[in-house]
N, C-alpha and C. Protein backbone atom coordinates (compact mmCIF):
# COMPACT_ATOMS: atom_id res chain seq x y z
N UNK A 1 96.05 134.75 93.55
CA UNK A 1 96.30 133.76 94.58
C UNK A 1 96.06 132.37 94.00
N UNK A 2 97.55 131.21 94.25
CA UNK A 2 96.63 130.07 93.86
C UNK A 2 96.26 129.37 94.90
N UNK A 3 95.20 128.36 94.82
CA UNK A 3 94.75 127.66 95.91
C UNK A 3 95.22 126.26 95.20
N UNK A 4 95.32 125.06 96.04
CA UNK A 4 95.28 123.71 95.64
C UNK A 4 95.22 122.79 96.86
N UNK A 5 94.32 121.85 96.79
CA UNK A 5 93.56 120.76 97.41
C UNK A 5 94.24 119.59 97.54
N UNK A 6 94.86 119.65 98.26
CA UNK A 6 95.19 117.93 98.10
C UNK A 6 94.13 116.89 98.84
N UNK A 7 94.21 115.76 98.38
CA UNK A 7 93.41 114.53 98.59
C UNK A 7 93.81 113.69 99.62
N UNK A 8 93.36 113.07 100.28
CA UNK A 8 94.22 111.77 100.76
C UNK A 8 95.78 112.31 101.52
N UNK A 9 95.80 113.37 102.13
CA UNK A 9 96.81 113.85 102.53
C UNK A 9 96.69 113.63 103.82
N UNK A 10 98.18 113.24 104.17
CA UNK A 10 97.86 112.98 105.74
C UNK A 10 99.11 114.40 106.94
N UNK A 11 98.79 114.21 107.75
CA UNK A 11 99.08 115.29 108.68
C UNK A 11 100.55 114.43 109.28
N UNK A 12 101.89 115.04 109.45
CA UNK A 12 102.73 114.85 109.52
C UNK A 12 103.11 115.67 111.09
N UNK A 13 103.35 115.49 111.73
CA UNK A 13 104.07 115.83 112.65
C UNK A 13 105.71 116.00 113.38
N UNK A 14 106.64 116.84 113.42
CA UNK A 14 107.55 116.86 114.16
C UNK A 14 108.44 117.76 114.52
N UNK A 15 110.13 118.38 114.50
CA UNK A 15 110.75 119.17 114.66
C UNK A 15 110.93 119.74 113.65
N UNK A 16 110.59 119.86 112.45
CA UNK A 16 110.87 120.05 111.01
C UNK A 16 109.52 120.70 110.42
N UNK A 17 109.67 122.02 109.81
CA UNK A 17 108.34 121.92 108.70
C UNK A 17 108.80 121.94 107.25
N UNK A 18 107.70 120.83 106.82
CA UNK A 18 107.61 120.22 105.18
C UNK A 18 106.85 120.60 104.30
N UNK A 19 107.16 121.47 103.93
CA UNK A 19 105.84 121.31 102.78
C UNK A 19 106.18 120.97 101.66
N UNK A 20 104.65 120.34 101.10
CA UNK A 20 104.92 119.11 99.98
C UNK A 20 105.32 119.73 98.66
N UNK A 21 105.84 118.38 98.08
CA UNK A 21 107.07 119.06 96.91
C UNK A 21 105.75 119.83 95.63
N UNK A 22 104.42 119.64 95.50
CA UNK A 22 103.71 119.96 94.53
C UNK A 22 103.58 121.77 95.13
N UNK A 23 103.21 122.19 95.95
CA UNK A 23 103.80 123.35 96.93
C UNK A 23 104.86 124.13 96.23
N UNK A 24 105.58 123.20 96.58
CA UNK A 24 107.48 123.65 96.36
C UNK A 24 107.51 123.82 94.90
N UNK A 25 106.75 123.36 93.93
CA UNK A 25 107.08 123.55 91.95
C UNK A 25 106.01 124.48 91.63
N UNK A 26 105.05 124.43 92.26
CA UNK A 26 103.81 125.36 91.73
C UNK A 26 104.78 127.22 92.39
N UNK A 27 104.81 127.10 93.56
CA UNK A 27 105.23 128.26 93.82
C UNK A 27 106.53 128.83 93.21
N UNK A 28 107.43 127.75 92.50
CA UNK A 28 108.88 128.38 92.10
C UNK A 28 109.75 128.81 93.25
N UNK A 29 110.09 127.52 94.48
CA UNK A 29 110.14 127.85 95.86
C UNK A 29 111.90 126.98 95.60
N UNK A 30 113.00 127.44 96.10
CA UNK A 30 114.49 127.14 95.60
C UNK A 30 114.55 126.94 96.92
N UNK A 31 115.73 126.16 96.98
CA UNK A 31 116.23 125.87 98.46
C UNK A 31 116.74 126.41 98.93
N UNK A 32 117.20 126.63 99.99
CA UNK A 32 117.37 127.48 100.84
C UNK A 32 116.79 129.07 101.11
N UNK A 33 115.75 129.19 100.05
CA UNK A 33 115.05 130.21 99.93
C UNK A 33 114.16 131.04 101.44
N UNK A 34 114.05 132.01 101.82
CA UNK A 34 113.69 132.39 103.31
C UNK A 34 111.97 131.77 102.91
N UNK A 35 111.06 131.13 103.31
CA UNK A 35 109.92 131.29 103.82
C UNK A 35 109.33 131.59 105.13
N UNK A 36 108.53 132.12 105.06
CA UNK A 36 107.52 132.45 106.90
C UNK A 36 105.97 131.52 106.65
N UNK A 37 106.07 131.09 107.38
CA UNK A 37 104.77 130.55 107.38
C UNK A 37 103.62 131.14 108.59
N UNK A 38 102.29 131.52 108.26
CA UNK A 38 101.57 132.68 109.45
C UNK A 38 100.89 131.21 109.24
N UNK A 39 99.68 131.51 110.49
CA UNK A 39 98.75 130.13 111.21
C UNK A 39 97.81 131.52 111.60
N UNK A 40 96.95 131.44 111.02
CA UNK A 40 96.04 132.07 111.25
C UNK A 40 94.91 131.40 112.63
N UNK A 41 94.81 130.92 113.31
CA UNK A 41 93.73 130.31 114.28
C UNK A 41 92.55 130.23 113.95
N UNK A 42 92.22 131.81 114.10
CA UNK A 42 90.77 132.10 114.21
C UNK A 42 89.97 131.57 112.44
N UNK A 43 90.44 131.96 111.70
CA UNK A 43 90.39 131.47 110.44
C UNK A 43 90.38 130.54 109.82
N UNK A 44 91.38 129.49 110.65
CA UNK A 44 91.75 128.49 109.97
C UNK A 44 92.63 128.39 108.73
N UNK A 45 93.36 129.17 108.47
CA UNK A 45 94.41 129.63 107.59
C UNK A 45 95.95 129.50 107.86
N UNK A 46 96.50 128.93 106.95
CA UNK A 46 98.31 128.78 106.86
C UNK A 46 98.36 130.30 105.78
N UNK A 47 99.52 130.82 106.00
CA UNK A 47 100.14 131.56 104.90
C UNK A 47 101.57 131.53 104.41
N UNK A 48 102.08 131.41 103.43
CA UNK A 48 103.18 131.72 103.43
C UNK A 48 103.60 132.76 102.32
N UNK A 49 104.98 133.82 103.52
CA UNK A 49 105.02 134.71 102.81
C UNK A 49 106.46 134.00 101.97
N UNK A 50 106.96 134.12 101.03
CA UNK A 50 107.98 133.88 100.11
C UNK A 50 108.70 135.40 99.65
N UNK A 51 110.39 134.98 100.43
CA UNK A 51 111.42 136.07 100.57
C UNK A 51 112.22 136.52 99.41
């Protein structure tokens, strides 16, 4: 699993989800590629599964 921290990151809001391009090169993530993203609540956890 990798983990990574960003700094100084700010929270974006709207009709769209973004995730940031350091995300997008570390994972080897292509466009139009399927992602799911889970929200864990209780945890406090994002996941994403990559299709």
């Amino acid at each position: 699993m990798k983990e990574m921290i960003f700094k100084d990151g700010k929270i974006q809001k709207g009709f769209r989800v973004k995730i940031p391009k350091a995300i997008v090169d570390t994972l080897e993530i292509k466009e139009g590629q399927e992602v799911i993203i889970k929200f864990d609540i209780i945890n406090d956890r994002l996941t994403l599964d990559i299709k």
